[in-house]
N, C-alpha and C. Protein backbone atom coordinates (compact mmCIF):
# COMPACT_ATOMS: atom_id res chain seq x y z
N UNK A 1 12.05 -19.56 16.81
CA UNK A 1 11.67 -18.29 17.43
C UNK A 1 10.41 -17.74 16.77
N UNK A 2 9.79 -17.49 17.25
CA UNK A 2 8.09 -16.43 17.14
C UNK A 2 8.34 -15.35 16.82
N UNK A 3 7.73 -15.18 15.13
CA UNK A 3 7.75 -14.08 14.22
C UNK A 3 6.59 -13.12 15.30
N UNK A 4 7.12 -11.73 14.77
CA UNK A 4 5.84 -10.80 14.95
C UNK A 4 5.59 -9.90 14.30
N UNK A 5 4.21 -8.94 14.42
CA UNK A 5 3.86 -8.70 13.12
C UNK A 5 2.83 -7.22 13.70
N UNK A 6 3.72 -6.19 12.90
CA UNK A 6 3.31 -4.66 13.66
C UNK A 6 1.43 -4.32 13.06
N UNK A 7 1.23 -4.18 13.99
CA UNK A 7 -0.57 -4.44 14.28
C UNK A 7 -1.28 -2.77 13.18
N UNK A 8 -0.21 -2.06 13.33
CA UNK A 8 -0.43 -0.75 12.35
C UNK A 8 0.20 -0.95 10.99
N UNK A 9 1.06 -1.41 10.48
CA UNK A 9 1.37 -1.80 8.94
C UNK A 9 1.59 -3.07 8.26
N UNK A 10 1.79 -3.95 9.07
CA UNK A 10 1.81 -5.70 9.10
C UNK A 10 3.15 -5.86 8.61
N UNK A 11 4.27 -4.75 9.15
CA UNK A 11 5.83 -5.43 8.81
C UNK A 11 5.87 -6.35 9.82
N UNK A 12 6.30 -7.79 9.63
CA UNK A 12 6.75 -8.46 10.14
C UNK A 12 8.09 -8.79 10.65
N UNK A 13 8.64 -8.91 12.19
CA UNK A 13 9.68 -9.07 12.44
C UNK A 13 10.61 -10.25 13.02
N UNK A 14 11.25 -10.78 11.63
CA UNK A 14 11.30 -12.35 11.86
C UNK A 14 12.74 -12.41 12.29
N UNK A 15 12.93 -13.16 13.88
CA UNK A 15 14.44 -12.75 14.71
C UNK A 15 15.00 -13.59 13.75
N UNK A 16 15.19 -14.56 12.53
CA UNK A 16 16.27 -15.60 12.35
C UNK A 16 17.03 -14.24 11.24
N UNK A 17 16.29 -13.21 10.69
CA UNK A 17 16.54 -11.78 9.73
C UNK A 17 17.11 -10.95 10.93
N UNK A 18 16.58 -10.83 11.74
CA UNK A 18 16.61 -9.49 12.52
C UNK A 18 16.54 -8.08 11.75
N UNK A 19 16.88 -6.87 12.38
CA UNK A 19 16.79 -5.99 11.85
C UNK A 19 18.43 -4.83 11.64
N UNK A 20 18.80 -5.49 10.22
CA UNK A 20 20.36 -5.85 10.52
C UNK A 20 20.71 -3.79 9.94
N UNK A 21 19.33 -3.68 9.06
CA UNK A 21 19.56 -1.90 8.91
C UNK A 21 19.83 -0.95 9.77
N UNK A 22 19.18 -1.60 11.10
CA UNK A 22 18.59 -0.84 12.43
C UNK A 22 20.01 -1.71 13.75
N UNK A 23 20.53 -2.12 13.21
CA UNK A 23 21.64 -2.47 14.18
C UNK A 23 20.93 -3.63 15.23
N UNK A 24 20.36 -4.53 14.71
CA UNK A 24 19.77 -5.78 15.57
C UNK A 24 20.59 -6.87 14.72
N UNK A 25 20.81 -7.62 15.26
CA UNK A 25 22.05 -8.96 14.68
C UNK A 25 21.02 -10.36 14.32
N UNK A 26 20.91 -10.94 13.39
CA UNK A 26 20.01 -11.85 12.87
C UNK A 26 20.33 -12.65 14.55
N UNK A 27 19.00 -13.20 14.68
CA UNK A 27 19.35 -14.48 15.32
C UNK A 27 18.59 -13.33 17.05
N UNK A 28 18.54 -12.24 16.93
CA UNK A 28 17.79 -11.42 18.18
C UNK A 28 16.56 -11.65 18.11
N UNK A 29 15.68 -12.25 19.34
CA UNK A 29 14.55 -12.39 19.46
C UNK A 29 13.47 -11.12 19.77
N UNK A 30 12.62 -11.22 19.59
CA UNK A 30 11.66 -10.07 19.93
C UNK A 30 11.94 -9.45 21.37
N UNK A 31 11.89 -10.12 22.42
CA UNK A 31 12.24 -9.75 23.46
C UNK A 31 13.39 -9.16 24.03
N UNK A 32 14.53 -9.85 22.98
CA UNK A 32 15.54 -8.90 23.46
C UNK A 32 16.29 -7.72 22.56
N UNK A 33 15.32 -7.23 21.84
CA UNK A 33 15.25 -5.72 20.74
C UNK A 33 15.46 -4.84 22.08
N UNK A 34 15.82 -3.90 21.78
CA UNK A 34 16.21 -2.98 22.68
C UNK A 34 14.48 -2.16 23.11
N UNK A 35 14.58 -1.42 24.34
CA UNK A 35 13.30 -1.09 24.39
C UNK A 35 12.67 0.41 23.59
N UNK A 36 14.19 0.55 22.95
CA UNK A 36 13.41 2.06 21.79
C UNK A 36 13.38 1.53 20.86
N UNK A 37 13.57 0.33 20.49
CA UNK A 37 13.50 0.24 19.00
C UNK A 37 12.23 0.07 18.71
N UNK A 38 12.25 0.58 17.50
CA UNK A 38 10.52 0.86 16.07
C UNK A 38 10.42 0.16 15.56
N UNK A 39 9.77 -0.17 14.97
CA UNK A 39 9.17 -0.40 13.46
C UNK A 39 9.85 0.39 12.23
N UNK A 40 10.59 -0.50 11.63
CA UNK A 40 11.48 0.35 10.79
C UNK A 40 10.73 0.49 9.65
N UNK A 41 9.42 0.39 9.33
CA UNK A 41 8.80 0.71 7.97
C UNK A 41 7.82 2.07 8.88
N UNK A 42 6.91 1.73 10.13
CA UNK A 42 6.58 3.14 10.31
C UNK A 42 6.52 4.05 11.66
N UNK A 43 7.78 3.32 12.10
CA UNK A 43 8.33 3.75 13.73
C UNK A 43 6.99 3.61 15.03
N UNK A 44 6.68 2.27 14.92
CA UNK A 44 5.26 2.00 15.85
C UNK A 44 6.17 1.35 17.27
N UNK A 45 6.27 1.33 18.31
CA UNK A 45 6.81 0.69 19.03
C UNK A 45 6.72 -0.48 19.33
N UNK A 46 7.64 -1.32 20.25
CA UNK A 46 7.19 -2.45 20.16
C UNK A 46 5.65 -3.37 21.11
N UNK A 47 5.30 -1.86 21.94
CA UNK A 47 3.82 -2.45 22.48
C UNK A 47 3.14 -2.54 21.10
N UNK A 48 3.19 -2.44 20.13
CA UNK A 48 1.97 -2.39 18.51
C UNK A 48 2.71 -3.65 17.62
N UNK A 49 3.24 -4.22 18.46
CA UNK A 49 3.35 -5.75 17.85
C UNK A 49 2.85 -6.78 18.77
N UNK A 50 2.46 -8.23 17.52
CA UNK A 50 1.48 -9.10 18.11
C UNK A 50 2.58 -10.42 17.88
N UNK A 51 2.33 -11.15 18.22
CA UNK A 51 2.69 -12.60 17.66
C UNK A 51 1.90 -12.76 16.49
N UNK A 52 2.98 -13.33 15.67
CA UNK A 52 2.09 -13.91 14.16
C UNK A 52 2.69 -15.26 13.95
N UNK A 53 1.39 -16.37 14.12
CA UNK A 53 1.46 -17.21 13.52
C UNK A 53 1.37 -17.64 11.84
């Protein structure tokens, strides 16, 4: 799965981690994050993420 990587602080959001603080279950891909969820370091949405190779 394709890490991504918030274009305003460069937290990266890698689905095999997910975002288990924020109630996302390891193993959730970018696409299927819910559509309010942030950026849990500086609440950017998810249009302000890129793909990071």
């Amino acid at each position: 799965m394709k890490k991504y990587r918030c274009i305003i602080c460069g937290y990266i959001y890698d689905p095999e981690q997910g975002d288990p603080d924020n109630g996302v279950e390891p193993g959730t891909s970018f696409d299927d994050l819910p559509e309010d969820w942030v950026c849990p370091i500086c609440g950017a949405s998810k249009e302000d993420f890129e793909v990071f190779e």
